[in-house]
C-alpha atoms as a PDB file:
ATOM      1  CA  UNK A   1      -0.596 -31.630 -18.446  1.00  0.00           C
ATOM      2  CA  UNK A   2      -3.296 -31.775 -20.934  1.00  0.00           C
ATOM      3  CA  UNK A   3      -3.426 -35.426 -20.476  1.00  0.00           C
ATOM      4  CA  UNK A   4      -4.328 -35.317 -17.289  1.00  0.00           C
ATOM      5  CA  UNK A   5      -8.091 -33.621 -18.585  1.00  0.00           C
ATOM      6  CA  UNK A   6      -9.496 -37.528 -17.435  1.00  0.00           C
ATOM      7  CA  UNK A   7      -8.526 -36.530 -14.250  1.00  0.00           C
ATOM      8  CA  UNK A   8     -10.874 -33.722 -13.748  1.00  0.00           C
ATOM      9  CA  UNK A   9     -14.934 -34.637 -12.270  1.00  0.00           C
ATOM     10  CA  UNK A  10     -17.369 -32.182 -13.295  1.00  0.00           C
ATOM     11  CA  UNK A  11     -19.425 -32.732  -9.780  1.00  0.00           C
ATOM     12  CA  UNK A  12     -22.201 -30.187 -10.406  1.00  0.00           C
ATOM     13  CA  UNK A  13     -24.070 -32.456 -12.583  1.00  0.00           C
ATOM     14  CA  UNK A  14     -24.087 -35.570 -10.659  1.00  0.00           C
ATOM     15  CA  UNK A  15     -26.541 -36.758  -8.135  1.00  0.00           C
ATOM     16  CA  UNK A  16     -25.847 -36.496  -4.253  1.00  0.00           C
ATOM     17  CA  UNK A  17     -24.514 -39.636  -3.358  1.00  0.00           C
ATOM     18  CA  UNK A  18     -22.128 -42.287  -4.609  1.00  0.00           C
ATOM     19  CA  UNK A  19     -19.801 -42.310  -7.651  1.00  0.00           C
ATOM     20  CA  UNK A  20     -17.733 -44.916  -8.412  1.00  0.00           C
ATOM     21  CA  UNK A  21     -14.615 -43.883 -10.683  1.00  0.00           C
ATOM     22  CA  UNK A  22     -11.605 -46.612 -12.184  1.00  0.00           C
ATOM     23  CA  UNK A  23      -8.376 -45.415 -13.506  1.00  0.00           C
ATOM     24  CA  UNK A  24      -5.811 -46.764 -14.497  1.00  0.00           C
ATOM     25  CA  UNK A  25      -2.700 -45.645 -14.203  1.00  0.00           C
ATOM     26  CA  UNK A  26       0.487 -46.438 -16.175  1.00  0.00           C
ATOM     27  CA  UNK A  27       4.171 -44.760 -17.082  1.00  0.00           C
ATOM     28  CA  UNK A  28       2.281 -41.930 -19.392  1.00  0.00           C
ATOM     29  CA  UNK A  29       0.402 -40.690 -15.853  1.00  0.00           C
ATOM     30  CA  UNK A  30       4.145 -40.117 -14.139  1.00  0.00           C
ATOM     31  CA  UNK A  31       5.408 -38.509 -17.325  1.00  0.00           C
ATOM     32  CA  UNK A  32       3.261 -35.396 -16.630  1.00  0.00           C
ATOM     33  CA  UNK A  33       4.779 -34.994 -13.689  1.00  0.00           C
ATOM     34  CA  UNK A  34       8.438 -35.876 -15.129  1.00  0.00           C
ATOM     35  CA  UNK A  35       9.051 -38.380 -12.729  1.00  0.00           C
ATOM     36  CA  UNK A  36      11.214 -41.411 -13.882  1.00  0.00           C
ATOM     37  CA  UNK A  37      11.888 -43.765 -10.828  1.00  0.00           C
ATOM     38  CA  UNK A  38       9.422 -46.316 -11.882  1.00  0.00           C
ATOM     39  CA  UNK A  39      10.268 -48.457 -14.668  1.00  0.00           C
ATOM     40  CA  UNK A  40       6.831 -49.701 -15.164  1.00  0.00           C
ATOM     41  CA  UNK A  41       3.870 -49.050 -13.424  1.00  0.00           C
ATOM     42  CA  UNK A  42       0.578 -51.422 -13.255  1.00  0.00           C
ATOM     43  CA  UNK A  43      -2.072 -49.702 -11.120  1.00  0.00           C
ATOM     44  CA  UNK A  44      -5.593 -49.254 -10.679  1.00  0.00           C
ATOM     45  CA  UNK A  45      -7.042 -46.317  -8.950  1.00  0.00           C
ATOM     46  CA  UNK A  46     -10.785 -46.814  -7.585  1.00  0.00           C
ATOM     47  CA  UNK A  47     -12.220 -43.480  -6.338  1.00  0.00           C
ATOM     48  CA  UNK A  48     -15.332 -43.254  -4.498  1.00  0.00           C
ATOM     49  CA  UNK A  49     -16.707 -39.993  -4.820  1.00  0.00           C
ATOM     50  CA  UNK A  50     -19.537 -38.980  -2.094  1.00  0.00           C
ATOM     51  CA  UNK A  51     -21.517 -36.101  -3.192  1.00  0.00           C
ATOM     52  CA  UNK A  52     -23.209 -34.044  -0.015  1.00  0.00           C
ATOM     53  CA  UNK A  53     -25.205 -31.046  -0.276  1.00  0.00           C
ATOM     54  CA  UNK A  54     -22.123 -29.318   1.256  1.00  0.00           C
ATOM     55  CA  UNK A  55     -18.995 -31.344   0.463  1.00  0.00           C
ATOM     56  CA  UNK A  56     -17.549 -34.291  -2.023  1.00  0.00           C
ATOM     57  CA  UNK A  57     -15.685 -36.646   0.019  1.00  0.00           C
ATOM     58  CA  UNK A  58     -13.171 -38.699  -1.755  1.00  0.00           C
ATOM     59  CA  UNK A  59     -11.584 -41.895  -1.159  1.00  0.00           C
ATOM     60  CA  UNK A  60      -8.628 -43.291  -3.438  1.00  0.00           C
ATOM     61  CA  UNK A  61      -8.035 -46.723  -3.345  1.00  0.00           C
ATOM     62  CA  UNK A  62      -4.820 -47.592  -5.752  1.00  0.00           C
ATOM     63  CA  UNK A  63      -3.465 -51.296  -6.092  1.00  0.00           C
ATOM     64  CA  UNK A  64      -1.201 -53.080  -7.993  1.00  0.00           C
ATOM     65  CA  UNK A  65       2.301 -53.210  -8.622  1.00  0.00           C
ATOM     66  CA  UNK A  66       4.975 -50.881  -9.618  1.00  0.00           C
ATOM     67  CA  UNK A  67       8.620 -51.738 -11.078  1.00  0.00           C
ATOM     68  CA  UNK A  68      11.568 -50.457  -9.362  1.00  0.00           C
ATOM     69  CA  UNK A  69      15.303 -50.627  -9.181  1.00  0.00           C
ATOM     70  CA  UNK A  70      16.557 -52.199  -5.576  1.00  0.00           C
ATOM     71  CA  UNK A  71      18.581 -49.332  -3.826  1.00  0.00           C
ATOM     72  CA  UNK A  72      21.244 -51.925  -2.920  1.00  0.00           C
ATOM     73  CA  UNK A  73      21.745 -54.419  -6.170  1.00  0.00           C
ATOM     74  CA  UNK A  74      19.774 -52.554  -8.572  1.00  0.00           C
ATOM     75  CA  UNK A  75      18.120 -55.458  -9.778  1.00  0.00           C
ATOM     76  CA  UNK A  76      14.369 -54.302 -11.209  1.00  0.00           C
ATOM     77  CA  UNK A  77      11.705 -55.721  -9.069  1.00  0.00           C
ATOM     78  CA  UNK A  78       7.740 -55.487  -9.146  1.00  0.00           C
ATOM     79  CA  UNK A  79       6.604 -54.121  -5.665  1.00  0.00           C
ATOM     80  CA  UNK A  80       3.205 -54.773  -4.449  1.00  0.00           C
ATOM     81  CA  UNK A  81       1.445 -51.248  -3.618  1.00  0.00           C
ATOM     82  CA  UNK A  82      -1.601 -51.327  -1.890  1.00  0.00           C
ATOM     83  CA  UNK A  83      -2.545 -48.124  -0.586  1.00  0.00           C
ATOM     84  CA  UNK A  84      -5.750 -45.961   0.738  1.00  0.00           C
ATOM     85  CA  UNK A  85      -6.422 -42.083   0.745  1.00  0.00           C
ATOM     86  CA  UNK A  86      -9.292 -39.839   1.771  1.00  0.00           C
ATOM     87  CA  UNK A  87      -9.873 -36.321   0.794  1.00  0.00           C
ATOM     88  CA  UNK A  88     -12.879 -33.777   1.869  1.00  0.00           C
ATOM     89  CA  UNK A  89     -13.319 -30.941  -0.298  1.00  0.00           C
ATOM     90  CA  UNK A  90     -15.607 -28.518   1.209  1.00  0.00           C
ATOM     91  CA  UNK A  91     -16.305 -24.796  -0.392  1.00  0.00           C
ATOM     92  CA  UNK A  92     -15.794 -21.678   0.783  1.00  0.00           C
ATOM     93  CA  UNK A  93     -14.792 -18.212  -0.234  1.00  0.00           C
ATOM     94  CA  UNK A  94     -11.051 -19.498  -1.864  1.00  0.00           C
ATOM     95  CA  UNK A  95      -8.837 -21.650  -2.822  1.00  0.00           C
ATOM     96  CA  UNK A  96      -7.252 -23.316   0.126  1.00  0.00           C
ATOM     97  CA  UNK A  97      -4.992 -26.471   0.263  1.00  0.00           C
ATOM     98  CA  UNK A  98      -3.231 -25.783   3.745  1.00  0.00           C
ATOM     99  CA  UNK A  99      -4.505 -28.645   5.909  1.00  0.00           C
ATOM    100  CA  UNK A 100      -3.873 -32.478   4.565  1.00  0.00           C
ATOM    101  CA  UNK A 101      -6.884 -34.251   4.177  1.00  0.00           C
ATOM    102  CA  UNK A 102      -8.994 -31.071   3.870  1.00  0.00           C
ATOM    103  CA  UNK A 103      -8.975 -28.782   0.330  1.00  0.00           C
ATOM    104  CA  UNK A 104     -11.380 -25.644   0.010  1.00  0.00           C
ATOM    105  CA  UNK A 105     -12.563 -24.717  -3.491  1.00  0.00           C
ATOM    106  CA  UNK A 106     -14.617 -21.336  -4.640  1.00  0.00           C
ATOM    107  CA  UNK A 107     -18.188 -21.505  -4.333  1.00  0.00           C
ATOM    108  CA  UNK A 108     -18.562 -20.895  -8.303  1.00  0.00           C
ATOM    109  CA  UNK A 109     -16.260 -24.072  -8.907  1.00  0.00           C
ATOM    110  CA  UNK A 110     -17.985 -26.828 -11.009  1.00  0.00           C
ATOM    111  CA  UNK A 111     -15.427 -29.395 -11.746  1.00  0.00           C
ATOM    112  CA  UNK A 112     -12.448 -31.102  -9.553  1.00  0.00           C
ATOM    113  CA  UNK A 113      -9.119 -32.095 -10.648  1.00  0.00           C
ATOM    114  CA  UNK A 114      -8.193 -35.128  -8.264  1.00  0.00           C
ATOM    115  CA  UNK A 115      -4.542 -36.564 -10.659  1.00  0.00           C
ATOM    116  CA  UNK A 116      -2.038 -34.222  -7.976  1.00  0.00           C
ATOM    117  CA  UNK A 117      -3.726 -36.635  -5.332  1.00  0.00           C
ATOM    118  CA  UNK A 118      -3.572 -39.668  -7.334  1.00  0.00           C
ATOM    119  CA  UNK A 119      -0.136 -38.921  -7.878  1.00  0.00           C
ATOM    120  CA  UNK A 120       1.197 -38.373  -4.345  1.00  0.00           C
ATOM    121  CA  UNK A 121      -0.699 -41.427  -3.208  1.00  0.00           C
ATOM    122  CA  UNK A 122       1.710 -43.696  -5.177  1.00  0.00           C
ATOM    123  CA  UNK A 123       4.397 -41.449  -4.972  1.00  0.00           C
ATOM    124  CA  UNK A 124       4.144 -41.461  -0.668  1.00  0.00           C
ATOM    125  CA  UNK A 125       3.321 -44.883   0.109  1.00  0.00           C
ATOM    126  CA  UNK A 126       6.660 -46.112  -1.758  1.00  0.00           C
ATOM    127  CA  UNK A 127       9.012 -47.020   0.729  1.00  0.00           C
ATOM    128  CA  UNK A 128      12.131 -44.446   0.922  1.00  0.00           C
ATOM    129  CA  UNK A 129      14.702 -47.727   1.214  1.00  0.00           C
ATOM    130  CA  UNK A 130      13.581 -50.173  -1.717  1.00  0.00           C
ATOM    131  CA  UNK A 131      15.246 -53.735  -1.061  1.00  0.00           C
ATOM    132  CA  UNK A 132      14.465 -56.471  -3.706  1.00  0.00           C
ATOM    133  CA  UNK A 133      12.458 -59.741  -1.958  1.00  0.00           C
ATOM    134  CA  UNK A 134      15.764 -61.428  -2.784  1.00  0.00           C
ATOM    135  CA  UNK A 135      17.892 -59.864  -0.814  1.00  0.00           C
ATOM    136  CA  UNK A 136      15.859 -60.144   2.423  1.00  0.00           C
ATOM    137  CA  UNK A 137      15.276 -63.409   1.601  1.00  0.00           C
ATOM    138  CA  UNK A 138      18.518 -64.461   0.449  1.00  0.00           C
ATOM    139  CA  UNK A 139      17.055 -66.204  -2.797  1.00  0.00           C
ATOM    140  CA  UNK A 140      18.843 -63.388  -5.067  1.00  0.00           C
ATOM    141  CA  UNK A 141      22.114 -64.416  -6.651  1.00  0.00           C
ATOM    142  CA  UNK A 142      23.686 -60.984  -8.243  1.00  0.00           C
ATOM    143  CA  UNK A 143      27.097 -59.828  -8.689  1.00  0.00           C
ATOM    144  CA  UNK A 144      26.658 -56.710  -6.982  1.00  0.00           C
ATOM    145  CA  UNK A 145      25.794 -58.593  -3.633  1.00  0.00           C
ATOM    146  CA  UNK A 146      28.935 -61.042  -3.946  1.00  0.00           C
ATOM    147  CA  UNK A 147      30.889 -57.655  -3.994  1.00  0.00           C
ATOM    148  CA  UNK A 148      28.995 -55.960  -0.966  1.00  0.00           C
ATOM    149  CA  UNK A 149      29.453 -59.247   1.062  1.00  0.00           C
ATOM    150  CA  UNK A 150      32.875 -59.511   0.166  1.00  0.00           C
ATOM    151  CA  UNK A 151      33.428 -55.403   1.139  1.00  0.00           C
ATOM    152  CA  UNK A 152      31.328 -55.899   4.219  1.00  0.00           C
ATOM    153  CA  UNK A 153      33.127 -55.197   7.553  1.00  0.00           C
ATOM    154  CA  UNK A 154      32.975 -58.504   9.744  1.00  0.00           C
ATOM    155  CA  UNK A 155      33.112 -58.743  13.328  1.00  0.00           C
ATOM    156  CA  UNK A 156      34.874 -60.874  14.877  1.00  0.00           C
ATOM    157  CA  UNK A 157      33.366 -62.228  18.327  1.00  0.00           C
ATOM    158  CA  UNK A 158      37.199 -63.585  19.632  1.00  0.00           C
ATOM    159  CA  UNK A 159      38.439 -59.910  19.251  1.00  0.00           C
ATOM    160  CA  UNK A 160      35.554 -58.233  21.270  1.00  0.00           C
ATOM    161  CA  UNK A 161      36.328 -61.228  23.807  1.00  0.00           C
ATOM    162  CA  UNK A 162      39.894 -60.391  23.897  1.00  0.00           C
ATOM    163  CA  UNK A 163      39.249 -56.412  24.025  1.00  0.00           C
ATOM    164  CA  UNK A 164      37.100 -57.220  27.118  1.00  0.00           C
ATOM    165  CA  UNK A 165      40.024 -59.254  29.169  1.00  0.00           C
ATOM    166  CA  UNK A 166      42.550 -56.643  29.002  1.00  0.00           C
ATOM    167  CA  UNK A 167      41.266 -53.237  30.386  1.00  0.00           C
ATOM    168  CA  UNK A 168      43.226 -50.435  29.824  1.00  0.00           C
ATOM    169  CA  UNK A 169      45.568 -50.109  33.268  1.00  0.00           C
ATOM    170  CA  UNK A 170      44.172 -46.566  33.460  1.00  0.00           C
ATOM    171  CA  UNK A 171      40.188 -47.560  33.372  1.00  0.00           C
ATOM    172  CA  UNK A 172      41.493 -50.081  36.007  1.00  0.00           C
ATOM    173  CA  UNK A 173      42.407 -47.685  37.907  1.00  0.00           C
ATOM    174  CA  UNK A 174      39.510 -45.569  38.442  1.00  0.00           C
ATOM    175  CA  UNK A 175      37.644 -48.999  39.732  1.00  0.00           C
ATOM    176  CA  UNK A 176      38.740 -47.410  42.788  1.00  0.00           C
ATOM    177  CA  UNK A 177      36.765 -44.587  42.976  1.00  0.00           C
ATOM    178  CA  UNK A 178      33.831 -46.049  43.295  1.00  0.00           C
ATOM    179  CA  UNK A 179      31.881 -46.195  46.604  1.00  0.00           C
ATOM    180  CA  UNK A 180      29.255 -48.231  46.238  1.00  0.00           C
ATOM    181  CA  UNK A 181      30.714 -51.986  46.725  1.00  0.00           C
END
């Protein structure tokens, strides 16, 4: 975690107003956190950081593209990420992280660490079913779809015709129960 020291603003020094901040973010940034589902990662991180009299508002602005294994061929694929975050930190008597967008820090504290936020930002806007372009596409030629496609169940539309022309004599027979002809 000691790499993550960039991380941390020391806001009691700066001017009210607005701070611009870049990061970049690669592999090293997720090995803190020992997270290993990206196989590469190419990001930028712009935070703006307001600075009120009573409050530092931040707002996280990470794009780029991150390098992941397709859930269904496993075939690495860069996937766009675009995502936006914004974060109030306000002060009061302690430490309080209950609400979302909201965090309260001790009146005494000088500095901010903002990498856990950075972090679930890219983590969360990931999609929980990652499909290669390919694949929706149909562009992608892998063995691993020839096999699903040749494993898939297929329907048959003559069948369901068929199943549909010969009711059950029982199910026929409760045709007569009903009263509103």
């Amino acid at each position: 975690m000691n790499n993550l020291k960039a991380f941390t603003i020391q806001f009691v020094g700066l001017k009210q107003g607005e701070h611009d901040l870049d990061y970049k973010i690669d592999n090293t940034f997720f090995k803190n956190y020992e997270y290993d589902d990206f196989n590469a990662v190419d990001l930028i991180v712009n935070v703006k950081l307001i600075k009120k009299s009573t409050l530092l508002e931040f707002i996280f602005h990470a794009h780029g593209s991150v390098n992941v294994n397709c859930d269904l061929t496993n075939e690495p694929y860069d996937h766009p990420l675009d995502a936006t975050y914004k974060l109030v930190v306000k002060f009061g008597q302690e430490y309080n992280d209950d609400l979302e967008d909201i965090v309260i820090i001790p009146h005494g504290e000088f500095e901010f660490n903002i990498a856990q936020y950075i972090y679930e930002l890219i983590v969360l806007t990931m999609p929980a079913k990652r499909v290669h372009p390919g694949v929706e596409d149909g562009t992608l030629q892998s063995d691993m779809l020839d096999k699903l496609e040749e494993l898939s169940i297929r329907k048959e539309k003559p069948a369901e015709e068929n199943e549909d022309s010969t009711i059950d004599p029982r199910w026929e027979k409760l045709k007569d129960f009903l009263t509103d002809k």
